[in-house]
Structure formats: structure tokens, C-alpha cells
C-alpha atoms as a PDB file:
ATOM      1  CA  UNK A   1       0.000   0.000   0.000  1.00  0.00           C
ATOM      2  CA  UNK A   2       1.423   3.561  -0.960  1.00  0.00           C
ATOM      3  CA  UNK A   3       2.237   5.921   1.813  1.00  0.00           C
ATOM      4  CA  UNK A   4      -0.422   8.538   2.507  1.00  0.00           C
ATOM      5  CA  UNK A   5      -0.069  12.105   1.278  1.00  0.00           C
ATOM      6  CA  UNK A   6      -1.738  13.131   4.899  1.00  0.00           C
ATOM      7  CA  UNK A   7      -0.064  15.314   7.831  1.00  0.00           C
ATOM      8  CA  UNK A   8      -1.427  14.858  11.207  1.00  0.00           C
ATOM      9  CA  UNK A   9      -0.694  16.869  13.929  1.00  0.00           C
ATOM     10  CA  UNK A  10      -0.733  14.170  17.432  1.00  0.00           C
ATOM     11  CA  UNK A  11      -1.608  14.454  21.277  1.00  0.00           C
ATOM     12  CA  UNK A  12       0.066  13.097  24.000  1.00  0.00           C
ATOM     13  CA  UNK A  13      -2.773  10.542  24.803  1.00  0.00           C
ATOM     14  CA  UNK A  14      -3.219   8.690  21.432  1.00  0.00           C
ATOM     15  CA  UNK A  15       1.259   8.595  21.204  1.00  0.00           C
ATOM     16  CA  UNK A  16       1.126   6.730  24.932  1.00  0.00           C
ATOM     17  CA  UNK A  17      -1.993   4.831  23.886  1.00  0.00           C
ATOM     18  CA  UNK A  18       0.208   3.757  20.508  1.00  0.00           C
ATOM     19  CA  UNK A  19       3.165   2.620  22.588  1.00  0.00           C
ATOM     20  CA  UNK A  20       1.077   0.814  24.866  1.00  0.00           C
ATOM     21  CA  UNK A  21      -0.782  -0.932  21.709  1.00  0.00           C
ATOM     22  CA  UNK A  22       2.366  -1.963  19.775  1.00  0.00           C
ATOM     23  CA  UNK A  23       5.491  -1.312  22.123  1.00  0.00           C
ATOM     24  CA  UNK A  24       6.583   1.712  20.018  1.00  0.00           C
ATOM     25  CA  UNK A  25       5.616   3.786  17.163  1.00  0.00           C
ATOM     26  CA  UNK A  26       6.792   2.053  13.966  1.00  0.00           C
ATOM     27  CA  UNK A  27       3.296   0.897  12.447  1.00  0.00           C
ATOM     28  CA  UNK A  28       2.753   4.933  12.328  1.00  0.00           C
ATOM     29  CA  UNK A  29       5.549   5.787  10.242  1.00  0.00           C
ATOM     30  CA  UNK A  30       3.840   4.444   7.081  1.00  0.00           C
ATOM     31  CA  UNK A  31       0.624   5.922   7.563  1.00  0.00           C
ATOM     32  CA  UNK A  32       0.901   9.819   7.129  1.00  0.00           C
ATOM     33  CA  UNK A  33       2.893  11.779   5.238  1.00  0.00           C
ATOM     34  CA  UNK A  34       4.291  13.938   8.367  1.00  0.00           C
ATOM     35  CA  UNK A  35       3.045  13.096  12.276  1.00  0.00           C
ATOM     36  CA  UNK A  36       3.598  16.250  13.652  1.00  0.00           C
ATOM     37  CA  UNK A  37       4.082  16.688  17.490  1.00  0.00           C
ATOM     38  CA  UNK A  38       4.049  20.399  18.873  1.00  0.00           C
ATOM     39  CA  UNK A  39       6.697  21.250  21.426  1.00  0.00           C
ATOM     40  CA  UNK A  40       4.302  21.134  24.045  1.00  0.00           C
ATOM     41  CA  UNK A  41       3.398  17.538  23.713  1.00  0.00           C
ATOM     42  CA  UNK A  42       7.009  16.874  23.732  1.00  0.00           C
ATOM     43  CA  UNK A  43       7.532  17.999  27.306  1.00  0.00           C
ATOM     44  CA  UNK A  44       4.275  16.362  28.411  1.00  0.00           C
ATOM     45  CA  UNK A  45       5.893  12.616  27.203  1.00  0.00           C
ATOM     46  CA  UNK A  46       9.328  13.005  28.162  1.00  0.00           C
ATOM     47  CA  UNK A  47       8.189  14.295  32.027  1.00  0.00           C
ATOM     48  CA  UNK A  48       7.218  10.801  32.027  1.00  0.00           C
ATOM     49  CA  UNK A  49       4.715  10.618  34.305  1.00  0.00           C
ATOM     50  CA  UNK A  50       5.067   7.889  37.504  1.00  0.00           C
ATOM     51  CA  UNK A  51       6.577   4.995  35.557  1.00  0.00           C
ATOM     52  CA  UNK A  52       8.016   6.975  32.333  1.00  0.00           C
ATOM     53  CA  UNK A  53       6.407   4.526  30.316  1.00  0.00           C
ATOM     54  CA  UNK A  54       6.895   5.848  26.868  1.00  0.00           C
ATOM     55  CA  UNK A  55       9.908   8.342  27.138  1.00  0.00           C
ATOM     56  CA  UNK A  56      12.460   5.889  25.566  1.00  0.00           C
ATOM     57  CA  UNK A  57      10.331   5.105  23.035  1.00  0.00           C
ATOM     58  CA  UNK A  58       9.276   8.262  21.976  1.00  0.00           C
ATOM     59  CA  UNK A  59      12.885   9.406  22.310  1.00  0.00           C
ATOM     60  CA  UNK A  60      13.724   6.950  20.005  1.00  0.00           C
ATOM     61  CA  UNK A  61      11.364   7.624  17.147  1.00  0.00           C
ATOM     62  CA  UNK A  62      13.360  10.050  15.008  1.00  0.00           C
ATOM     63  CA  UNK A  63      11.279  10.282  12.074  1.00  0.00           C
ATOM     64  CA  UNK A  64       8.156  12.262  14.124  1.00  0.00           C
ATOM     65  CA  UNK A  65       8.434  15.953  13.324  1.00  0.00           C
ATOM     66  CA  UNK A  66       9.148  17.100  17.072  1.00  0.00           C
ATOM     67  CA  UNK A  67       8.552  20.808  16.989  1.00  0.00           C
ATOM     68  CA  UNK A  68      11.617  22.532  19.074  1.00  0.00           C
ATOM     69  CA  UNK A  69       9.801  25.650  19.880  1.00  0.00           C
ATOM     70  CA  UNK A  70       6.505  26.494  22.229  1.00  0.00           C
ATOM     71  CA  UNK A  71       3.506  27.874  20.465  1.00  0.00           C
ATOM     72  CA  UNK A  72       1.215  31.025  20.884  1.00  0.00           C
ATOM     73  CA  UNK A  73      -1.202  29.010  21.349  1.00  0.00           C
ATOM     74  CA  UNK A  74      -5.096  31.136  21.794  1.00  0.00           C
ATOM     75  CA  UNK A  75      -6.138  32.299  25.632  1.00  0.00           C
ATOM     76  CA  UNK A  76      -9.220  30.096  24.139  1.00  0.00           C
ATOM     77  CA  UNK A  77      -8.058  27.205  23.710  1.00  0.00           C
ATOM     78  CA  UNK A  78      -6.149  27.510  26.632  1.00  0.00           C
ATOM     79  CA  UNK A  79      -9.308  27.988  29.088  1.00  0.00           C
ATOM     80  CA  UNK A  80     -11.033  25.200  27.310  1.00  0.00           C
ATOM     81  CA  UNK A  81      -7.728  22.608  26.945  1.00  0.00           C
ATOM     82  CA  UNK A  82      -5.319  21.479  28.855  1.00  0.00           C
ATOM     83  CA  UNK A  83      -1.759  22.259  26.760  1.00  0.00           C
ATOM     84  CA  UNK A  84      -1.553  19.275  24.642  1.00  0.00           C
ATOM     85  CA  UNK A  85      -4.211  19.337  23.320  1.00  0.00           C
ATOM     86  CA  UNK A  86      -4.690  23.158  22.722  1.00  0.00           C
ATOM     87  CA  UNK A  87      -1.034  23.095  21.185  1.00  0.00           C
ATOM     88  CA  UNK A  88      -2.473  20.112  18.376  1.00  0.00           C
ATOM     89  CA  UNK A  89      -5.132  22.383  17.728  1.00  0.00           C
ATOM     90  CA  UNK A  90      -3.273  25.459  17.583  1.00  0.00           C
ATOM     91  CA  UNK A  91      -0.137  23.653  15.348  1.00  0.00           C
ATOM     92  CA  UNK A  92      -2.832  22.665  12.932  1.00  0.00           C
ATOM     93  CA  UNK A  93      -4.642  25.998  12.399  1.00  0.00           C
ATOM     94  CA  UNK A  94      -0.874  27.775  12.035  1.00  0.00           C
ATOM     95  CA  UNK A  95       0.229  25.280   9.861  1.00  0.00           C
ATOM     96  CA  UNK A  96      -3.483  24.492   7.334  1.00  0.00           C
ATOM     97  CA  UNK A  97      -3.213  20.670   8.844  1.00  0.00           C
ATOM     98  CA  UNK A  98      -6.971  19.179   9.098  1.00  0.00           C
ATOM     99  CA  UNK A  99      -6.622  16.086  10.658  1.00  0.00           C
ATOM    100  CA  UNK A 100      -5.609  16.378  14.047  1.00  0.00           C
ATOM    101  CA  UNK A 101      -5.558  12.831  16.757  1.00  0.00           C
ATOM    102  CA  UNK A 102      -6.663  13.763  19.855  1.00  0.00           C
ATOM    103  CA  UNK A 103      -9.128  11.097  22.666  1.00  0.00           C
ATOM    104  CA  UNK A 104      -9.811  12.988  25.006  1.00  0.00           C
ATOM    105  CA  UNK A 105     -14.126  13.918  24.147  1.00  0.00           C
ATOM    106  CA  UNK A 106     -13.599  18.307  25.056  1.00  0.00           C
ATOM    107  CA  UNK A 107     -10.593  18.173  22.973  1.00  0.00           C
ATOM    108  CA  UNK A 108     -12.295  16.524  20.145  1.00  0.00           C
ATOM    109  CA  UNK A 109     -15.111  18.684  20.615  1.00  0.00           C
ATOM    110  CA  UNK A 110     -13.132  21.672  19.892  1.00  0.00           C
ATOM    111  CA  UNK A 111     -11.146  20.786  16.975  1.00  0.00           C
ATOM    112  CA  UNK A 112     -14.548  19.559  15.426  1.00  0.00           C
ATOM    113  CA  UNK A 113     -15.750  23.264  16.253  1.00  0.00           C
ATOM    114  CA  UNK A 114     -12.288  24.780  14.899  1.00  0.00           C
ATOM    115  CA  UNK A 115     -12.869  23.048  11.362  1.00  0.00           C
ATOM    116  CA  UNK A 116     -10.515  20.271  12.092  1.00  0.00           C
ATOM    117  CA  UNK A 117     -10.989  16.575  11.000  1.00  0.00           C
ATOM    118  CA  UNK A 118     -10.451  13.809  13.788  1.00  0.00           C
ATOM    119  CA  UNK A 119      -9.101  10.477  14.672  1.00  0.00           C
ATOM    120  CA  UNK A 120      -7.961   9.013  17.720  1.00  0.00           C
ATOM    121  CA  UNK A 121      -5.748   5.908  18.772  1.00  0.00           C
ATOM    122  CA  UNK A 122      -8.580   3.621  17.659  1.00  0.00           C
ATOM    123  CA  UNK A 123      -8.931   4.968  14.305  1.00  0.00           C
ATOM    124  CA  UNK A 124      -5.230   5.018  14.044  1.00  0.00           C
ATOM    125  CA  UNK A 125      -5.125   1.348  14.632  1.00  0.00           C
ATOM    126  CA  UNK A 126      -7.901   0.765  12.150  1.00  0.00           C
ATOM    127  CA  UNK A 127      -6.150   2.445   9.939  1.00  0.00           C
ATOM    128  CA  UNK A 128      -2.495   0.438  10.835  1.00  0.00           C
ATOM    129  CA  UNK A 129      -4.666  -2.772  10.024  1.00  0.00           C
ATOM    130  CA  UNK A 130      -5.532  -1.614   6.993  1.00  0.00           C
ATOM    131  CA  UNK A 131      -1.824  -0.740   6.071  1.00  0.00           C
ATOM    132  CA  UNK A 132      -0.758  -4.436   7.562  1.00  0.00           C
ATOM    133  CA  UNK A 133      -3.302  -6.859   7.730  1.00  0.00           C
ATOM    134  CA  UNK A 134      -1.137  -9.045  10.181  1.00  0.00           C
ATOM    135  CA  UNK A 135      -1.183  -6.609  12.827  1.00  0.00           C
ATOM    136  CA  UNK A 136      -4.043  -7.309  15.375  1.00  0.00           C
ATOM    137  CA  UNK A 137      -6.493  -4.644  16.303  1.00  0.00           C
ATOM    138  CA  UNK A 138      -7.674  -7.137  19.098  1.00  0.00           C
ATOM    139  CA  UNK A 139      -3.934  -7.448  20.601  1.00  0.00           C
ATOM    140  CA  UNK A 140      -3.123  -3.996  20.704  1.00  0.00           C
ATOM    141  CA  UNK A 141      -6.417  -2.935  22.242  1.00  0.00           C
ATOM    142  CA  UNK A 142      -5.374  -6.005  24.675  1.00  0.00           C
ATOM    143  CA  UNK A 143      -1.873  -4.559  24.955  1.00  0.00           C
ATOM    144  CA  UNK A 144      -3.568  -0.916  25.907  1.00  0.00           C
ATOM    145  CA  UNK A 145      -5.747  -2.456  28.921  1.00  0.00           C
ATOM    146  CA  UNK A 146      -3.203  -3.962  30.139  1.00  0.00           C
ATOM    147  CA  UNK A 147      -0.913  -0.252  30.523  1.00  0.00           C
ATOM    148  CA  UNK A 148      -4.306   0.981  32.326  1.00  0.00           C
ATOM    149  CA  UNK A 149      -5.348   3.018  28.856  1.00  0.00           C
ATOM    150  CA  UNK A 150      -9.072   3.050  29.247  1.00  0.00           C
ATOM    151  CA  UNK A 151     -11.646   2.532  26.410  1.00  0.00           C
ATOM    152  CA  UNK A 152     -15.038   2.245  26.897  1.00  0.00           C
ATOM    153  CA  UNK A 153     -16.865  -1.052  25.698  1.00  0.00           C
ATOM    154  CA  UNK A 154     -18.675   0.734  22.728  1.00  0.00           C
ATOM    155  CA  UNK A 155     -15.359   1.736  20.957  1.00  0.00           C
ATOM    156  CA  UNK A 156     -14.292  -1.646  21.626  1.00  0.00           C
ATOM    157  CA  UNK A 157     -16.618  -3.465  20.262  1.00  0.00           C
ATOM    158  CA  UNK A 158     -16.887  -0.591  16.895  1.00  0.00           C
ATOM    159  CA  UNK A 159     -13.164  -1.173  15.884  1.00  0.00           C
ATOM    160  CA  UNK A 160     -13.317  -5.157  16.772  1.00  0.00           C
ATOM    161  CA  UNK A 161     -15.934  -4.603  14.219  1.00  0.00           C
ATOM    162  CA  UNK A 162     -14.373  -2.780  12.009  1.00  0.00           C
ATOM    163  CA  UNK A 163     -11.351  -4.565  11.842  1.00  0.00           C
ATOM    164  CA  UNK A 164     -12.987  -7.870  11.042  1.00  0.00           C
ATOM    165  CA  UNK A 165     -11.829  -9.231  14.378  1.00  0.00           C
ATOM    166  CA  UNK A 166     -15.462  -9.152  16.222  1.00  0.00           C
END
């Protein structure tokens, strides 16, 4: 399958939820054009959180487009986001990006009102098992559980679904 033409800008949730799903990024590479991660993002993953889970991983990908520099990012989307998320959104208005992969439901919300396209780290591995048939939708939403990323039942059972592994 060719590579895709598309740049995506990416939140912290959906990168941890992809690490947790396949143990590092690599089944992303193919899939866009450019993944795009604003500066902000950045810190938010390599702070690490209580276990670091990620950080090495992240670290490792070279061929994301890590953004070296902090946005202006819009006192509204700042009231209404937390950073990450308001940094995607902003990265992708200053730069004419429309897709944008955000999870969290008020972030999605907003880039839906901002004009922006969506996916998330369900549609991502949809997509993934589209690109590579031998990678299993059902494992890596097995693989996220397991690293405490929570998905409710419905979104379960829709990519299962939609992945031919119901």
C-alpha cells in the first residue's frame, strides 16, 4: 500500500496509547505523510509521568516531526484545553493541517468546532490494520488495557468490528 499524502498533527494521549498498543511507534511511520508533534506535547511525554512509560520510546522515534519551539497558542483554547491538546489544535490551524488525533471527548469537541478533521488511537489502529493486515487490532487494544489506557466497551466493540476481528 502507498504511503499517505496526509499530515497529522498528534496528542500526547493517542502517542502513549500507541506505545502501549504496539510497544513503540513504527506501524505509524507508514501511515501519514508527516506526524507532527508540537513542542508542548514533547515535554508532556518526556516528564514521564510515575513509571516513564513511553519516554524511551518516543525518544527513540526520530522520524516524528518534534517541533523545538513552544507555540502562541489562543487564551481560548487555553481555558477550554489542557496544553496538549490546545497546542495540536493550535499547530494545525498555524500550519493548514486538518486532521488532528486527539481522545480525550472536550478536545475533540473543539477541533470539530475549529474546522478540524479527527481520529484518535482507535482509528489510528484501524487504519495500521488496513496498512498491515497481520497486525491485530484485538492485541493492541489487549496490549492498551493492560498499561491501564481506558476505552469504553462501545469503541471496543466498533473497531473489533471494524477490523474484522469481532
Amino acid at each position: 500500500m502507498p504511503r499517505s499524502t496526509e499530515t497529522i498533527v498528534i496528542n500526547t494521549s493517542p502517542l502513549i496509547a500507541l506505545i502501549a498498543a504496539w510497544g513503540d511507534l513504527q506501524p505509524l511511520e507508514p501511515l501519514y505523510d508527516q506526524v507532527l508533534v508540537p513542542f508542548e506535547v514533547c515535554q508532556e511525554i518526556l516528564t514521564g509521568g510515575p513509571a516513564n512509560f513511553g519516554v524511551l520510546e518516543f525518544q527513540q522515534t526520530t522520524w516524528l516531526k518534534k517541533q523545538f519551539a513552544p507555540l502562541k497558542i489562543s487564551p481560548l483554547l487555553l481555558n477550554s484545553l489542557d496544553l496538549g491538546e490546545a497546542s495540536v489544535i493550535q499547530l494545525a490551524m498555524d500550519q493548514g493541517i486538518h486532521i488532528v488525533c486527539i481522545d480525550e471527548a472536550v478536545g475533540r469537541r473543539v477541533a470539530r468546532l475549529s474546522g478540524l478533521s479527527l481520529t484518535g488511537s482507535v482509528g489510528i489502529l484501524l487504519k495500521a490494520k488496513q496498512h498491515n493486515s497481520v497486525l491485530s487490532v484485538k492485541q493492541a487494544i489487549n496490549n492498551m488495557q493492560i498499561r491501564n489506557i481506558r476505552l469504553s466497551q462501545r469503541v471496543i466493540d466498533f473497531a473489533l468490528k471494524q477490523s474484522g476481528e469481532g
